[in-house]
N, C-alpha and C. Protein backbone atom coordinates (compact mmCIF):
# COMPACT_ATOMS: atom_id res chain seq x y z
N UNK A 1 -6.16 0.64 4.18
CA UNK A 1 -6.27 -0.37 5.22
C UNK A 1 -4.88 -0.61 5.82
N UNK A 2 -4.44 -0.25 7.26
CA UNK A 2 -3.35 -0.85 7.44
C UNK A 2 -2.67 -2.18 8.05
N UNK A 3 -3.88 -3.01 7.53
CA UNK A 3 -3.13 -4.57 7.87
C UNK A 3 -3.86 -5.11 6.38
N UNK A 4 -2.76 -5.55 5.51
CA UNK A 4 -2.51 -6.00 4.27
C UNK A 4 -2.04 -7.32 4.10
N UNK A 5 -2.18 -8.56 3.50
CA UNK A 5 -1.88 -9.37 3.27
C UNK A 5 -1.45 -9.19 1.98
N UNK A 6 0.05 -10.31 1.20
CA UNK A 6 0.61 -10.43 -0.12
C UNK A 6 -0.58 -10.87 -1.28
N UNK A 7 -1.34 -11.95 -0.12
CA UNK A 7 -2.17 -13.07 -1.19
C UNK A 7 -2.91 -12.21 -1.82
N UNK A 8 -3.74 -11.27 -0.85
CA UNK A 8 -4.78 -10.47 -1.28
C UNK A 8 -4.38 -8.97 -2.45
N UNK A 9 -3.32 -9.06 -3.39
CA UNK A 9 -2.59 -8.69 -3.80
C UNK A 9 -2.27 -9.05 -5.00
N UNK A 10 -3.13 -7.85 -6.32
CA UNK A 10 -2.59 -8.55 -7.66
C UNK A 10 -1.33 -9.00 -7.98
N UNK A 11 -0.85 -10.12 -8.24
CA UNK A 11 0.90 -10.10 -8.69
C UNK A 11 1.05 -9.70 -10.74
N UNK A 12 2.22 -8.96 -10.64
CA UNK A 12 2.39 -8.30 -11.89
C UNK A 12 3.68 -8.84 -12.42
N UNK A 13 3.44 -9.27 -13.48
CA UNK A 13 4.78 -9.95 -13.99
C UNK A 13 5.81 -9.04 -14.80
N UNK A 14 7.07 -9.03 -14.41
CA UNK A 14 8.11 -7.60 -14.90
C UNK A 14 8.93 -8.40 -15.20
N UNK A 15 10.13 -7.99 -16.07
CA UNK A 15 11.23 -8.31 -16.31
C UNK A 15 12.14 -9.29 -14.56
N UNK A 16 12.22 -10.52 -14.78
CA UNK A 16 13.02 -11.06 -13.93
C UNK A 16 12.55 -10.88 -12.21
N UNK A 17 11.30 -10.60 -12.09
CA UNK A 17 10.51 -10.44 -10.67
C UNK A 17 8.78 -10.57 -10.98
N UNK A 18 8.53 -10.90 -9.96
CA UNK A 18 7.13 -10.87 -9.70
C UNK A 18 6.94 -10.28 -8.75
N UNK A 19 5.58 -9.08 -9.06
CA UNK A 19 5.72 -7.99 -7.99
C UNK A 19 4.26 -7.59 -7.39
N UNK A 20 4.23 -7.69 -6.15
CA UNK A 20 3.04 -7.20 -5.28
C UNK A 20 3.08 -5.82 -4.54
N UNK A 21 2.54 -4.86 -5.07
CA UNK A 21 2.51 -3.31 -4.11
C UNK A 21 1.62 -3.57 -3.60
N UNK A 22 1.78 -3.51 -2.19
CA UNK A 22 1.76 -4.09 -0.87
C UNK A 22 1.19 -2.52 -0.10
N UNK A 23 1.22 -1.46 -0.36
CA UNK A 23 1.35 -0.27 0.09
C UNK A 23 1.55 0.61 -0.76
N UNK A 24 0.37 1.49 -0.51
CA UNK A 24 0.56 2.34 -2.06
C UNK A 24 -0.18 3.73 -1.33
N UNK A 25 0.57 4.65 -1.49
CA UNK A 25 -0.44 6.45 -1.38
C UNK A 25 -2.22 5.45 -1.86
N UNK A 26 -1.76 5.79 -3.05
CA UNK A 26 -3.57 5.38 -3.78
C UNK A 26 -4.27 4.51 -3.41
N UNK A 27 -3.76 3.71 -2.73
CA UNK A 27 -4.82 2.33 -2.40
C UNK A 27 -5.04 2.27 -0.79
N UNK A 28 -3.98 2.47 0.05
CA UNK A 28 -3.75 2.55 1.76
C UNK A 28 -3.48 4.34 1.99
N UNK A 29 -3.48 5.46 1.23
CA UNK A 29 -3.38 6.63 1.99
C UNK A 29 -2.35 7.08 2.44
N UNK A 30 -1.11 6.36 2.04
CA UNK A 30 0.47 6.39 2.95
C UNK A 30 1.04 7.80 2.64
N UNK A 31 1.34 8.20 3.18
CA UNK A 31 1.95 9.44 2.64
C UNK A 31 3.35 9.75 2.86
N UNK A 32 3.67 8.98 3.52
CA UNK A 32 5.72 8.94 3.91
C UNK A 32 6.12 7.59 3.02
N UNK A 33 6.00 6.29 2.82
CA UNK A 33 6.09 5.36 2.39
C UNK A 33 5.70 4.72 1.35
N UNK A 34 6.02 3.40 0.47
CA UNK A 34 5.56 2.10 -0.19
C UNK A 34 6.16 1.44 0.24
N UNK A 35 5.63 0.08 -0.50
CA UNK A 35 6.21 -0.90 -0.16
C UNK A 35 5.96 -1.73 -0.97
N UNK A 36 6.39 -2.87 -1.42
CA UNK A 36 6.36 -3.95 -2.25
C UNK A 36 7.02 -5.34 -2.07
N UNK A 37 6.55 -6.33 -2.48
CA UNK A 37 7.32 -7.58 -1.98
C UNK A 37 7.27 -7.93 -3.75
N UNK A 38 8.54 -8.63 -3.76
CA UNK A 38 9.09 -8.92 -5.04
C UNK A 38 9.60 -10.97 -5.26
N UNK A 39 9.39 -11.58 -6.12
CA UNK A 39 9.63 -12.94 -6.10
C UNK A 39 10.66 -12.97 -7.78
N UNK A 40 12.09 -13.42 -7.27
CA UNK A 40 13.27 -13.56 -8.36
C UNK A 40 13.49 -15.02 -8.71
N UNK A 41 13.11 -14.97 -9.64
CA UNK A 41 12.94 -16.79 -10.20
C UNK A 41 14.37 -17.07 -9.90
N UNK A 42 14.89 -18.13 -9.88
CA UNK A 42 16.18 -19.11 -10.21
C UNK A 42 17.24 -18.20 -11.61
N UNK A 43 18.38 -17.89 -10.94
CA UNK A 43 18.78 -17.07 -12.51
C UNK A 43 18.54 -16.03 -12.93
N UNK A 44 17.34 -15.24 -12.42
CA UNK A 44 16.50 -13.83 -12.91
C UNK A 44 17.07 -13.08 -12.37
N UNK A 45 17.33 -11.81 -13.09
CA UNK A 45 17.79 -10.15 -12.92
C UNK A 45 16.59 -9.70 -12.68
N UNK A 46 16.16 -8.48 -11.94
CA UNK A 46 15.53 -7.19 -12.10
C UNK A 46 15.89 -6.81 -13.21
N UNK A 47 15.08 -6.59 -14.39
CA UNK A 47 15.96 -5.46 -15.37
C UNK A 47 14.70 -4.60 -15.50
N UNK A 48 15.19 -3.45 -16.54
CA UNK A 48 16.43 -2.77 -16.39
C UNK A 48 16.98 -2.29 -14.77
N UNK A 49 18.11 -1.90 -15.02
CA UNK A 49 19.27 -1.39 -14.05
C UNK A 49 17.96 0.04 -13.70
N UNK A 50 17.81 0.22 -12.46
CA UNK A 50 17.32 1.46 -12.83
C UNK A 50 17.85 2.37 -11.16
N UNK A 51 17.16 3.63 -10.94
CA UNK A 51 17.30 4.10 -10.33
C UNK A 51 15.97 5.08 -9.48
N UNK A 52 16.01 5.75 -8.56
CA UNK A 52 15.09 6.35 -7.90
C UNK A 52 15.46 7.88 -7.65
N UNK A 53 15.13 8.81 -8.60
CA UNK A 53 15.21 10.15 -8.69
C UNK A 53 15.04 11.02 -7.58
N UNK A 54 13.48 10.08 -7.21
CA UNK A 54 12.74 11.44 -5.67
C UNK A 54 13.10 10.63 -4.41
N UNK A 55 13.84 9.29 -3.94
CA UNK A 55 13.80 8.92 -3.16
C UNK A 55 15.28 7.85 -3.04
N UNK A 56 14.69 7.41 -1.92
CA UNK A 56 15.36 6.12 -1.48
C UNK A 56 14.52 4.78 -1.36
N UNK A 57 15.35 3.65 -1.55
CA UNK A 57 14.63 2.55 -1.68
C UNK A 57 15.61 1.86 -0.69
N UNK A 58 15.11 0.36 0.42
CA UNK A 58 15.33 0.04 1.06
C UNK A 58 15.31 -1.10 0.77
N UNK A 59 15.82 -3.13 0.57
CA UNK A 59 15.24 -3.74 0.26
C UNK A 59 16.28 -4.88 1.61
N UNK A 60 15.02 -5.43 1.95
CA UNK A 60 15.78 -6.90 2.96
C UNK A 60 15.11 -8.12 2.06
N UNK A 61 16.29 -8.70 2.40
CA UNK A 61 16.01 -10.42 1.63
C UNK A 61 15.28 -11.55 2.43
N UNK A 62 14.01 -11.53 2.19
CA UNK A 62 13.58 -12.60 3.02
C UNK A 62 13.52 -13.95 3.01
N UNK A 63 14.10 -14.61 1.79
CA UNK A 63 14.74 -15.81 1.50
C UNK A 63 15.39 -15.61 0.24
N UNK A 64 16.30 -17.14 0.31
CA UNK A 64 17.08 -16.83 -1.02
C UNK A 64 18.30 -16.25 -0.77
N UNK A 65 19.25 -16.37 -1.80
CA UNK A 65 20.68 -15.52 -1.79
C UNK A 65 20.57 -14.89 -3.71
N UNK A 66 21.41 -14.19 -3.66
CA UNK A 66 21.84 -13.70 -4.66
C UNK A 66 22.57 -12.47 -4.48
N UNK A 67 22.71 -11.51 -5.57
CA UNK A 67 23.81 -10.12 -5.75
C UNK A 67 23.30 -9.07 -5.64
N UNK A 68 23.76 -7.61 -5.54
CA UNK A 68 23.05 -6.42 -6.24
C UNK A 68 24.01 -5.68 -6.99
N UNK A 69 24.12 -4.93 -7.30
CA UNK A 69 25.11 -4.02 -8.01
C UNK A 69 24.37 -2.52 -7.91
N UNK A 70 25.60 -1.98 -7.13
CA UNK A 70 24.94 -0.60 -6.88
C UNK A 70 25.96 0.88 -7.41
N UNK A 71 25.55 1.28 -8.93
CA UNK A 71 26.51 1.97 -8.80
C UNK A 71 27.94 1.37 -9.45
N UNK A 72 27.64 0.24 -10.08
CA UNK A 72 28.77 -1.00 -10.71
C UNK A 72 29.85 -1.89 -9.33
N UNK A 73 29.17 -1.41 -8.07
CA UNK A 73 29.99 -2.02 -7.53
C UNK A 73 29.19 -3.39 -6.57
N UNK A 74 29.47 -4.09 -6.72
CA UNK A 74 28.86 -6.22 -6.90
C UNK A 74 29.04 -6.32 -5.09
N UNK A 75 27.79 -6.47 -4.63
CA UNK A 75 27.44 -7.53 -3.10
C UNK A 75 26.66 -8.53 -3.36
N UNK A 76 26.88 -9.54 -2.08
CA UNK A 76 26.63 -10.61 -2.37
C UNK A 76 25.39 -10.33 -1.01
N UNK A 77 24.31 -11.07 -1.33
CA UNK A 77 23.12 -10.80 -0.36
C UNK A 77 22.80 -11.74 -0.08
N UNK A 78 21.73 -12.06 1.54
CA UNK A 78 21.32 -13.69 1.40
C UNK A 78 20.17 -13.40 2.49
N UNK A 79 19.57 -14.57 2.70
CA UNK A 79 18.33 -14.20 3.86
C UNK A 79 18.77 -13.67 5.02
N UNK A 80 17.73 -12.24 4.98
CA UNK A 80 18.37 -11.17 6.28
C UNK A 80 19.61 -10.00 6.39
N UNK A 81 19.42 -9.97 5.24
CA UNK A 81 20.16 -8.56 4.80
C UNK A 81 19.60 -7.65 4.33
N UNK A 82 19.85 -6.59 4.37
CA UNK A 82 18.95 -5.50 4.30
C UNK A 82 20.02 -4.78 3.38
N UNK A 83 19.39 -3.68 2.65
CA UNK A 83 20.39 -3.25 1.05
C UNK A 83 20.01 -1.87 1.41
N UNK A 84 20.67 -0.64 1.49
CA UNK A 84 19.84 0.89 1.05
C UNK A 84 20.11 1.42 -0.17
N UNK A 85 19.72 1.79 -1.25
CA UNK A 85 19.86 1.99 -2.93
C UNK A 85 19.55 3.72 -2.10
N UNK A 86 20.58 4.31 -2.49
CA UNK A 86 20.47 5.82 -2.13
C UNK A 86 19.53 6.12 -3.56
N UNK A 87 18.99 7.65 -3.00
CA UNK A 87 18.81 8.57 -4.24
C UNK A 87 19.43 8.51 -5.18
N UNK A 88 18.84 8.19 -6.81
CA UNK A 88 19.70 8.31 -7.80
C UNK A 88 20.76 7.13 -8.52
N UNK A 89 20.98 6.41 -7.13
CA UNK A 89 22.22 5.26 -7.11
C UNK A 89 21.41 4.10 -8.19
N UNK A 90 22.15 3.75 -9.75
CA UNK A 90 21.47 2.58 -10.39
C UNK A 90 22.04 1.12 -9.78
N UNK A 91 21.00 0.71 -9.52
CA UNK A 91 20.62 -0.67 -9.41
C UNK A 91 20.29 -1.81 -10.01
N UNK A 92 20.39 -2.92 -9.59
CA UNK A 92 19.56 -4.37 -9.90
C UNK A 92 19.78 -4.95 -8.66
N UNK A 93 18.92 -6.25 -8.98
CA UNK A 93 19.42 -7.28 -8.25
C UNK A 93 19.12 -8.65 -8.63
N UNK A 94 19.81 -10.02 -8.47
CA UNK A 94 19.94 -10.96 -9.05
C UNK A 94 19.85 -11.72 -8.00
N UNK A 95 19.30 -13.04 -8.77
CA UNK A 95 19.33 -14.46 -7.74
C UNK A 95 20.50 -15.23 -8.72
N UNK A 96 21.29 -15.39 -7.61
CA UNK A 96 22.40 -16.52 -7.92
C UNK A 96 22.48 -17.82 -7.07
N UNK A 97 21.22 -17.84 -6.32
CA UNK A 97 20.53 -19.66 -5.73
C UNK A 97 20.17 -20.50 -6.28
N UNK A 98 19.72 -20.99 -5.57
CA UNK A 98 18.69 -22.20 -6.63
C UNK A 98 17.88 -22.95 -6.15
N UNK A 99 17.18 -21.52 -5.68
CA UNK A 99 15.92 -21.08 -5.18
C UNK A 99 14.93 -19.96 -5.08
N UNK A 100 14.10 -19.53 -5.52
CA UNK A 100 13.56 -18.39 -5.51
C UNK A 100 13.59 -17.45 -4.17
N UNK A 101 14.05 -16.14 -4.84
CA UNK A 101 14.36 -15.24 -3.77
C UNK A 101 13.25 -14.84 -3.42
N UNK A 102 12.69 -14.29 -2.43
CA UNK A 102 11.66 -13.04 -2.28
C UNK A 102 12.52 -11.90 -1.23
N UNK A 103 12.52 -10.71 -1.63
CA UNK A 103 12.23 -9.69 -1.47
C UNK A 103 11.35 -8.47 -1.07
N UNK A 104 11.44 -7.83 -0.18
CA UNK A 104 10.56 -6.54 0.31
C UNK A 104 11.17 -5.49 0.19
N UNK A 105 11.05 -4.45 -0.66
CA UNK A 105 11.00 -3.32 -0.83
C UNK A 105 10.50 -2.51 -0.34
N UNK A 106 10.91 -1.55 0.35
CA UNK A 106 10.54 -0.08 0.86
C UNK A 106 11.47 1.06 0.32
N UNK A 107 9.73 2.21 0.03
CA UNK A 107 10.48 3.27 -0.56
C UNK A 107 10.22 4.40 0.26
N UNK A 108 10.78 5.74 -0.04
CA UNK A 108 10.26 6.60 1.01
C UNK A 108 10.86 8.07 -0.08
N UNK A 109 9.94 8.88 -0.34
CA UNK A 109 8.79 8.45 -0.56
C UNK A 109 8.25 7.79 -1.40
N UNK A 110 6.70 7.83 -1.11
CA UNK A 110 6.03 6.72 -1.75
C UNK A 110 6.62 6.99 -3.59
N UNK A 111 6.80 4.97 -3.95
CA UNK A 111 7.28 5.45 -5.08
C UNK A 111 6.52 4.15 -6.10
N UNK A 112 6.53 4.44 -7.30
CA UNK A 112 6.16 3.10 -7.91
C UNK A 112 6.80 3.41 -9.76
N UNK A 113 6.58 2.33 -10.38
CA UNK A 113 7.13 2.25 -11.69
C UNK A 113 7.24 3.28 -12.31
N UNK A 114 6.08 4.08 -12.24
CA UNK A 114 6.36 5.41 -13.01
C UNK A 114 7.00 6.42 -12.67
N UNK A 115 7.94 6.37 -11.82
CA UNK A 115 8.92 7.37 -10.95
C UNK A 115 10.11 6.74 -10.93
N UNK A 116 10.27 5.19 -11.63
CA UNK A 116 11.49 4.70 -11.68
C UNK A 116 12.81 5.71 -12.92
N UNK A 117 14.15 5.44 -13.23
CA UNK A 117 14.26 6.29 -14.32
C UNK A 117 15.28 4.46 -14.47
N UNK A 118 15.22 4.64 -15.77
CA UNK A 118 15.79 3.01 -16.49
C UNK A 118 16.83 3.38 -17.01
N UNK A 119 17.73 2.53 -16.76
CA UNK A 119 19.37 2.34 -17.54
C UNK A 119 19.24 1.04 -18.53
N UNK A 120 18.89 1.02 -19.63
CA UNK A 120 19.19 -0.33 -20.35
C UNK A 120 20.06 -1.07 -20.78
N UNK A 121 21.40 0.31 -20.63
CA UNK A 121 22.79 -0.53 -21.18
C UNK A 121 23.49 -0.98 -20.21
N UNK A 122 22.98 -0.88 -18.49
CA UNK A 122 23.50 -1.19 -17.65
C UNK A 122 23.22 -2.60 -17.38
N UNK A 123 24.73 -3.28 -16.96
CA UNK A 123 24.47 -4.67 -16.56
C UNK A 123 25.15 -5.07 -15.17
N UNK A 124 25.30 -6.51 -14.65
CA UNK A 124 26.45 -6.71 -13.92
C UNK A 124 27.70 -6.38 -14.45
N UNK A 125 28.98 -6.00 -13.64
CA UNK A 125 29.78 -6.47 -14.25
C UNK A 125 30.13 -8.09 -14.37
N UNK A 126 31.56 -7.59 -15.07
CA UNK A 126 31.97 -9.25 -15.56
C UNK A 126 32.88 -9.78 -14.25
């Protein structure tokens, strides 16, 4: 279907996000794309640090401020910034508001958890 609503959209609870795939090959047919909208509590990391093997990931902040770390090197993000996580490049991202972030994710290609690859000893730096 290509007009999708969030609501209509199981939410899945992960480490430090709440997550809606929004756009999926399997469910909408996409074949260049995903997409996902993501909700970062007060304080919450994405964990693990991870990365994207077959692709690129794209993410704009649609409210909220907080960080990312790409690669160990620390930005500061806020509503209306847009992030590109190259191929490969490990990631997170953090709310340092105090307010819940949300997030939209786009991948290309289509990508989802099981194509992520996880860093566990990776953190912010200090």
């Amino acid at each position: 279907m290509p007009v999708i609503h969030e609501k209509d959209i199981e939410e899945k609870s992960l480490p430090g996000r709440a997550m809606r795939w929004l756009v999926t090959p399997e469910k909408d047919a996409s074949k260049y794309t995903s997409m996902c909208v993501i909700r970062v509590p007060v304080g919450g990391t994405v964990r693990p640090a991870h990365a994207h093997p077959n692709g690129e990931e794209i993410i704009y902040i649609v409210s909220g401020h907080g960080r990312v770390v790409i690669d160990g090197k620390v930005d500061d993000v806020y509503e209306g910034t847009a992030v590109l996580f190259p191929q490969n490049s490990v990631h997170m991202t953090q709310n340092t508001g105090d307010t819940e972030m949300k997030v939209a994710c786009f991948f290309a290609p289509p990508s989802d958890i099981s194509t992520y690859k996880f860093f566990e000893d990776v953190d912010f730096p200090d």
